[in-house]
N, C-alpha and C. Protein backbone atom coordinates (compact mmCIF):
# COMPACT_ATOMS: atom_id res chain seq x y z
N UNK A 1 -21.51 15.83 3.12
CA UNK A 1 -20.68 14.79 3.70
C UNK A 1 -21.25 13.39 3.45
N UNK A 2 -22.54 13.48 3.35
CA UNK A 2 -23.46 11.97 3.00
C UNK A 2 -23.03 11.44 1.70
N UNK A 3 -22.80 12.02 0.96
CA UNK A 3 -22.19 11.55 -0.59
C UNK A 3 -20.94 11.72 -0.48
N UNK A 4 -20.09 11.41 0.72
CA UNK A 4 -19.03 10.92 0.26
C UNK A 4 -18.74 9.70 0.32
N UNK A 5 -18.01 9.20 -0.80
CA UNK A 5 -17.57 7.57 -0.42
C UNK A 5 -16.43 6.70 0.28
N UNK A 6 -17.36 7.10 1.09
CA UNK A 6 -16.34 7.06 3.02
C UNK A 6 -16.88 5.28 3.24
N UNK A 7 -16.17 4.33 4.13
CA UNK A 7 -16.40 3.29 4.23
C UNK A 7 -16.91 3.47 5.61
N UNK A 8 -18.09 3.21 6.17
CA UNK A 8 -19.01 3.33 7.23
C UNK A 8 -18.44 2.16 8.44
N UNK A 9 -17.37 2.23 8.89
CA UNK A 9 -16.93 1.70 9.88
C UNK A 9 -16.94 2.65 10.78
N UNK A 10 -17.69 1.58 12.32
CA UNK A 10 -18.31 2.99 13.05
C UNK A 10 -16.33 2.54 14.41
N UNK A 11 -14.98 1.92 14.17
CA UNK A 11 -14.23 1.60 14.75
C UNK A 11 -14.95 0.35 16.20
N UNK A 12 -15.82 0.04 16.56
CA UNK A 12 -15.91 -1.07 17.46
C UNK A 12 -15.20 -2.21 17.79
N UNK A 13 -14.39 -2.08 16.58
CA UNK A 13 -13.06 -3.43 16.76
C UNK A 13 -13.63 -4.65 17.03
N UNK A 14 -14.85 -5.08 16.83
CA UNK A 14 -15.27 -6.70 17.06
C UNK A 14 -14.39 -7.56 16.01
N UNK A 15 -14.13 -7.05 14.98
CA UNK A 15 -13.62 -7.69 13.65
C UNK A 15 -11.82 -7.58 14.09
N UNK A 16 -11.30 -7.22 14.92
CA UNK A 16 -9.78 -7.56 15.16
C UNK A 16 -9.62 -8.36 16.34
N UNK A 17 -10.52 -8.92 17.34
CA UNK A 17 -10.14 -9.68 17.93
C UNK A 17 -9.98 -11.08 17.50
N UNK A 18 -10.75 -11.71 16.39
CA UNK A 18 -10.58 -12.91 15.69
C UNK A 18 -9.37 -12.90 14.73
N UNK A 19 -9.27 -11.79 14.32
CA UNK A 19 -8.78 -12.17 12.66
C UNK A 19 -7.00 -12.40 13.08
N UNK A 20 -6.93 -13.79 11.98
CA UNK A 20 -6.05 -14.40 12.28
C UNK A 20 -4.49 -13.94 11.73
N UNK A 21 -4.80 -12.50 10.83
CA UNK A 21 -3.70 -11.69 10.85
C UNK A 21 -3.58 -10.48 11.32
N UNK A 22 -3.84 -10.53 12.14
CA UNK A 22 -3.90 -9.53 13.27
C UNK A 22 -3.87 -7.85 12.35
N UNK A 23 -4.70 -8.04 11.77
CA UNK A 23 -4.96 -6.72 11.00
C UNK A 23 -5.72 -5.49 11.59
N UNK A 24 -5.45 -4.78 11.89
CA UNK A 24 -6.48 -3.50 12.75
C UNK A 24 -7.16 -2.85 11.86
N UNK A 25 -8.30 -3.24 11.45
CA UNK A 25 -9.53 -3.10 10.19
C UNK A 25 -9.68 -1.66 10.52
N UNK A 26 -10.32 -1.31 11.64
CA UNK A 26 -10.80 -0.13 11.65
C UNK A 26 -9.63 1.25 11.42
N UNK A 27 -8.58 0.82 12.00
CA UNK A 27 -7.07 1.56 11.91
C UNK A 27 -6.69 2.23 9.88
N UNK A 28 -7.30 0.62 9.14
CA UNK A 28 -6.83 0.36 7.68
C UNK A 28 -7.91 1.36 7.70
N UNK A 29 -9.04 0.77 7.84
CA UNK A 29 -10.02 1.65 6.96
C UNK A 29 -10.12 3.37 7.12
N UNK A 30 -9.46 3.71 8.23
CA UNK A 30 -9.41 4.96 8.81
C UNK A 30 -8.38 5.62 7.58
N UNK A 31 -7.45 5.09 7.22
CA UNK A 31 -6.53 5.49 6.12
C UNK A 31 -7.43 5.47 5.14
N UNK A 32 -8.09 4.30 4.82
CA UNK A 32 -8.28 4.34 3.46
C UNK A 32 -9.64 5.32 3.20
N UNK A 33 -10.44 5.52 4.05
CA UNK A 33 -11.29 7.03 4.20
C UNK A 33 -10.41 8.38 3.63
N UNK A 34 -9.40 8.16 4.27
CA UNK A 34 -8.35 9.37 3.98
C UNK A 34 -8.13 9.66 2.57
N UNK A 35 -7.80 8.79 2.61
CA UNK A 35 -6.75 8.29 0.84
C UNK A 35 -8.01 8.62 -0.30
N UNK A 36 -8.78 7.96 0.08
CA UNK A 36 -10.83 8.78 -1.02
C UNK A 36 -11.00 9.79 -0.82
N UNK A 37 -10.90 10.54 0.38
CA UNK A 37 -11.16 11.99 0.44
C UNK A 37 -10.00 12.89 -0.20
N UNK A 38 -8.79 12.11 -0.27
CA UNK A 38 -7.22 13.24 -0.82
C UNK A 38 -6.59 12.23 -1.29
N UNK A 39 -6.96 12.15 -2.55
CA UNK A 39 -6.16 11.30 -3.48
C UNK A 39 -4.63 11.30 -3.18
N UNK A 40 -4.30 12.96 -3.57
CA UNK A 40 -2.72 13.33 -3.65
C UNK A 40 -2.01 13.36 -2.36
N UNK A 41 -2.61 13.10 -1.38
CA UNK A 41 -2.01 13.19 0.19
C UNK A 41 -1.72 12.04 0.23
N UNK A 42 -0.22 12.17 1.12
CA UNK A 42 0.78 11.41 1.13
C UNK A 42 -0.11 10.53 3.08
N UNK A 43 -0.12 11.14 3.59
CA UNK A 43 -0.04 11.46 5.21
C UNK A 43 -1.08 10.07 5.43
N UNK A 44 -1.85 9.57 4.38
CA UNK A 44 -2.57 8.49 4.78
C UNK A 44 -1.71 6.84 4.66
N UNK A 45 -1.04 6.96 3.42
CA UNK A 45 0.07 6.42 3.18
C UNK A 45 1.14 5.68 4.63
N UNK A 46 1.31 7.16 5.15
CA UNK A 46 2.25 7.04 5.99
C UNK A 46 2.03 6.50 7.49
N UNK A 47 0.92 7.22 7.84
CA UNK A 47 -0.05 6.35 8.68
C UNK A 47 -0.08 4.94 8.73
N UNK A 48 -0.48 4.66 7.49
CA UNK A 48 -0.56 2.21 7.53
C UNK A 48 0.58 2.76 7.69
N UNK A 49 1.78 3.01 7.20
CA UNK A 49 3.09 2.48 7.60
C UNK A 49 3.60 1.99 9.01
N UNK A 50 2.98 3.18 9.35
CA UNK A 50 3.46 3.01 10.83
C UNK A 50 2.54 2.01 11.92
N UNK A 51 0.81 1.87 11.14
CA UNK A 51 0.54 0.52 11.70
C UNK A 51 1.25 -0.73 11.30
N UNK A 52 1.59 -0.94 10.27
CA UNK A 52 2.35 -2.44 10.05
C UNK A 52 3.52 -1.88 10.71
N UNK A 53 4.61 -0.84 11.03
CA UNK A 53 5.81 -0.85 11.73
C UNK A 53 5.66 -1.15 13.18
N UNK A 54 4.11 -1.03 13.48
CA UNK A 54 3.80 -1.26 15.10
C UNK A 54 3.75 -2.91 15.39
N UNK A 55 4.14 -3.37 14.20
CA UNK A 55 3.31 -4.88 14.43
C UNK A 55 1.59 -5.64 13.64
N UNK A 56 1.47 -4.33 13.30
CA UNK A 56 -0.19 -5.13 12.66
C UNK A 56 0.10 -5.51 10.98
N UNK A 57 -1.46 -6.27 11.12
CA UNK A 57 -1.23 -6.96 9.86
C UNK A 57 -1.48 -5.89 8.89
N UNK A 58 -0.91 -6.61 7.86
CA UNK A 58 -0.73 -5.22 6.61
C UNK A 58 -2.29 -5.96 5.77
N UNK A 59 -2.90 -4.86 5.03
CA UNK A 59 -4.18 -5.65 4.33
C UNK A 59 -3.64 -6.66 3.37
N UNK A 60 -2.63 -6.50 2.57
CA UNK A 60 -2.83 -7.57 2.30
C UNK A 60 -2.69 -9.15 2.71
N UNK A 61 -1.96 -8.91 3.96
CA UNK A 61 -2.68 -10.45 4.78
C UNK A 61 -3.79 -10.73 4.93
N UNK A 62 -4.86 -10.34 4.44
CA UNK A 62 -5.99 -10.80 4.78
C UNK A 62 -6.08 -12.17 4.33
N UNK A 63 -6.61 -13.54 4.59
CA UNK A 63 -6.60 -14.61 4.42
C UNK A 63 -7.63 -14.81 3.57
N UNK A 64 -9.07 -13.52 3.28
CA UNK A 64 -10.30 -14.08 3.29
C UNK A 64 -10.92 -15.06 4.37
N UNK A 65 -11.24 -15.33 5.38
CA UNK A 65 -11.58 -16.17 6.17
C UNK A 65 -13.04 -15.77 6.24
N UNK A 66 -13.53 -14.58 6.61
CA UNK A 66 -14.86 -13.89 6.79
C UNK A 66 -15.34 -14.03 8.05
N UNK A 67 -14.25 -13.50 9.01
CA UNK A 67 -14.43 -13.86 10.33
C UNK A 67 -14.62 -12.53 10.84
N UNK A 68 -14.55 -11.51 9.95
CA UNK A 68 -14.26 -9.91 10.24
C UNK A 68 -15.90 -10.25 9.95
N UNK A 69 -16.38 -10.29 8.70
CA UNK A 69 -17.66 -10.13 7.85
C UNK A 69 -18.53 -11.04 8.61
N UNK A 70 -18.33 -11.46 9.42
CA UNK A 70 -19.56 -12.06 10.46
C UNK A 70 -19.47 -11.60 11.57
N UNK A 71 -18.86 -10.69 12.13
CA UNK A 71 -19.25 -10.07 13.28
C UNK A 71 -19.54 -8.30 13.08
N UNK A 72 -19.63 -8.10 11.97
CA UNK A 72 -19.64 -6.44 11.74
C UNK A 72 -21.01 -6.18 11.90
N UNK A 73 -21.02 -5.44 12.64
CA UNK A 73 -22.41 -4.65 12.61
C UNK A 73 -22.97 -4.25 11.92
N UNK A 74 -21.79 -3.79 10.71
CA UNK A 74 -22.24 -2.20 9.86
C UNK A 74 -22.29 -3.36 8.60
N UNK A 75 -21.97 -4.82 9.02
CA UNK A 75 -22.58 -5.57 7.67
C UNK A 75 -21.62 -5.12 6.64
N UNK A 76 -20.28 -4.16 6.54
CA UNK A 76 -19.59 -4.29 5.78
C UNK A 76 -18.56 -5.45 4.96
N UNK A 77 -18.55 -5.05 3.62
CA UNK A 77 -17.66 -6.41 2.96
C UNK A 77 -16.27 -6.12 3.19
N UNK A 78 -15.82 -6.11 4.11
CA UNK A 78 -14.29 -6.20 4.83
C UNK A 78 -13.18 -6.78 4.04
N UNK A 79 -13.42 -8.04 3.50
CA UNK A 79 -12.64 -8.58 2.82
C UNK A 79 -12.30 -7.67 1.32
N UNK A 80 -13.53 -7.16 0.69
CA UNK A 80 -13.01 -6.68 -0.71
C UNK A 80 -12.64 -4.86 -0.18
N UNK A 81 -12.71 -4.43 1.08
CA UNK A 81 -11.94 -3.33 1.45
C UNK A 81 -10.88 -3.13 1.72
N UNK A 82 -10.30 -4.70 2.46
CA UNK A 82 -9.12 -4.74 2.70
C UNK A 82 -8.52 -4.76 1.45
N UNK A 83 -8.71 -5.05 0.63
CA UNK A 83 -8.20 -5.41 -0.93
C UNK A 83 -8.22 -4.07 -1.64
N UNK A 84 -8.81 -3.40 -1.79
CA UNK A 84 -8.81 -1.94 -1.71
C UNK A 84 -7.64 -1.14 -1.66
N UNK A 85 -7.78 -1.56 0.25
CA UNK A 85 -6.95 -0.96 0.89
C UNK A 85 -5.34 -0.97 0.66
N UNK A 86 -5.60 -2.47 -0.17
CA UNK A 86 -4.31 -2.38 -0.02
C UNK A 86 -3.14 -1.98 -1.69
N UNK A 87 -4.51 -2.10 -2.35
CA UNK A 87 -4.11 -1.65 -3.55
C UNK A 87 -3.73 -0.06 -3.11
N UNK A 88 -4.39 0.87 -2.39
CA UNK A 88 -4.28 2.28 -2.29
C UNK A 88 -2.87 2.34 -1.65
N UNK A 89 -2.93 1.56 -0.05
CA UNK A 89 -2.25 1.94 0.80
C UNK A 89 -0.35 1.28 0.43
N UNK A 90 -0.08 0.09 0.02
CA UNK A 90 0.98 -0.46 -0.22
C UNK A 90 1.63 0.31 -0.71
């Protein structure tokens, strides 16, 4: 499980109370864990859907601001995940 290339967000949500598109990082990245582990699975896909149908920001709103990337614990680069993310998830 250590070699997988899973994005080490431990969910603490410090990084969605600032960000100014109300993006639920840990929510995205929870998909996009998915989407690396099962390429061909749809079900991660469908998931963001239904966070941006709830109201949250979709990754690619991310502004770049680095307001996520200064409060993360885990020191993750948030910004080029969301970008990622959203190449996978859109």
């Amino acid at each position: 499980m250590q070699d997988m290339p899973l994005v080490q967000c431990t969910s603490c949500r410090y990084c969605c109370d600032g960000c100014p598109a109300s993006i639920r990082i840990p929510d995205v990245f929870r998909a996009l864990n998915t989407a690396r582990l099962y390429p061909s699975d749809n079900r991660p896909k469908i998931f963001y859907r239904g966070l941006v149908e709830s109201g949250a920001g979709k990754a690619s709103d991310c502004i770049g601001c680095g307001q996520c990337e200064g409060v993360c614990p885990q020191h993750l680069p948030v910004i080029e995940l969301l970008k990622e993310a959203a190449a996978a998830l859109e």
